[in-house]
Protein backbone atom coordinates (compact mmCIF):
# COMPACT_ATOMS: atom_id res chain seq x y z
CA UNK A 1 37.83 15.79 -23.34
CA UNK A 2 36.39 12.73 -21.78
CA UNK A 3 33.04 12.60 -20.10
CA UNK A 4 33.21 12.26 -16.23
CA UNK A 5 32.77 9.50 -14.79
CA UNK A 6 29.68 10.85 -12.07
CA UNK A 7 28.07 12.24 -15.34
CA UNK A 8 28.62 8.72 -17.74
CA UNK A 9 26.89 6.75 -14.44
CA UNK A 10 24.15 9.39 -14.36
CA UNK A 11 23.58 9.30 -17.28
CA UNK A 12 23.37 5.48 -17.75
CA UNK A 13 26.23 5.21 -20.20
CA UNK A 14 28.41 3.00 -18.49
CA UNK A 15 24.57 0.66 -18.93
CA UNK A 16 22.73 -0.69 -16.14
CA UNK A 17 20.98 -3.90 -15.03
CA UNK A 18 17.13 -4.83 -13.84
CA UNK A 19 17.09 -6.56 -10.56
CA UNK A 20 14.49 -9.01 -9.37
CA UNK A 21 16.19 -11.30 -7.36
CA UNK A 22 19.79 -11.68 -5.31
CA UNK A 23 22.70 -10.15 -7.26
CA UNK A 24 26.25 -10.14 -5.53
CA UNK A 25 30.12 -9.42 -7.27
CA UNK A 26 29.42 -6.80 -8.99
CA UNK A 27 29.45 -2.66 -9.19
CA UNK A 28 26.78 -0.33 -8.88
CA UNK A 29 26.76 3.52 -7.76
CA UNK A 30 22.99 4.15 -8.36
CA UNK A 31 19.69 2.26 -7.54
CA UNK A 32 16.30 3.07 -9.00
CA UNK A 33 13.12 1.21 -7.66
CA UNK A 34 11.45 0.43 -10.96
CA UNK A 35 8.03 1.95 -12.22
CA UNK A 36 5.76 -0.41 -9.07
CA UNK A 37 8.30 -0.18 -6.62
CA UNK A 38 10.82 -2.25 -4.77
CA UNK A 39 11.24 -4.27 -1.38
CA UNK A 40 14.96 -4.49 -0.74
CA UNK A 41 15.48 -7.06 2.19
CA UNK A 42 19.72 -6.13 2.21
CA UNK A 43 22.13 -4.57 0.45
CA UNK A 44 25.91 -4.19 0.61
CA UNK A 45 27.48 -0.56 0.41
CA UNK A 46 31.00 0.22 1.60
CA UNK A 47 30.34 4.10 1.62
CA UNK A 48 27.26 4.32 3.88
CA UNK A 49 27.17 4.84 7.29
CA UNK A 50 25.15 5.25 10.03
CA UNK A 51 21.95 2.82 10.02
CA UNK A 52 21.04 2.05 6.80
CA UNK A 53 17.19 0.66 7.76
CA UNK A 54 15.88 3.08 5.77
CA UNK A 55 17.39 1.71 2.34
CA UNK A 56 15.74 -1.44 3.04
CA UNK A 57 11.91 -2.22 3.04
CA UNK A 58 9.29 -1.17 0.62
CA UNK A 59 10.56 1.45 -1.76
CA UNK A 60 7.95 3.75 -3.73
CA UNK A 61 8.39 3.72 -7.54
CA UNK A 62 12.00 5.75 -8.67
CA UNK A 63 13.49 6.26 -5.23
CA UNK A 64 16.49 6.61 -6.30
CA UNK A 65 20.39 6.00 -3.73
CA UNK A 66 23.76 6.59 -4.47
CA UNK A 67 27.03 4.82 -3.19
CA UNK A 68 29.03 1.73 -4.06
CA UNK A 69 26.58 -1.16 -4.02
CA UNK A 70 28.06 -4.84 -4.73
CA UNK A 71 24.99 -6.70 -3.25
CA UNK A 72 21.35 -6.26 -4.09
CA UNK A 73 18.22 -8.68 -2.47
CA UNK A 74 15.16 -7.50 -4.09
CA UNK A 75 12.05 -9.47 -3.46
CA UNK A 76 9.37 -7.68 -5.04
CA UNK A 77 9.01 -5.43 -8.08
CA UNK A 78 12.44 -4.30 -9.82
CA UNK A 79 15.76 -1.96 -9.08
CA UNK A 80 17.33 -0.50 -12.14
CA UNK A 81 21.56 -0.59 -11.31
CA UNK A 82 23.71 1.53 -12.98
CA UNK A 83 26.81 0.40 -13.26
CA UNK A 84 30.18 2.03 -11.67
């Protein structure tokens, strides 16, 4: 029986990717803010609606969002990714 796929991205097993800077063209279905925090200036997520000012700003240390992410602009501390 295969692992699902909500419980392999959970679960980091489909591996994920540090973010410190701009990252566009790829996948992600959770973001982290690392151990210090984040700022996200903008983000890309087809699945979220409504305004989505929240997401973006200073983020305390492992606030964590789900969704399909392609775009990440992080300009202070770190976002873990986890791949889709």
């Amino acid at each position: 029986m295969s692992t699902p796929a909500f419980t392999e991205q959970s679960l980091g097993k489909r591996g994920s990717e540090i973010v410190t800077g701009s990252v566009t063209g790829k996948k992600f279905a959770i973001i982290v803010a690392g151990p210090r925090g984040a700022t996200l200036d903008s983000f890309t997520c087809s699945n979220k609606t409504g305004t989505a000012s929240g997401l973006t700003g200073n983020l305390p240390a492992g606030y964590t969002s789900y969704g399909n992410f392609t775009a990440l602009d992080v300009s202070a501390g770190s976002i873990e990714a986890y791949n889709a």
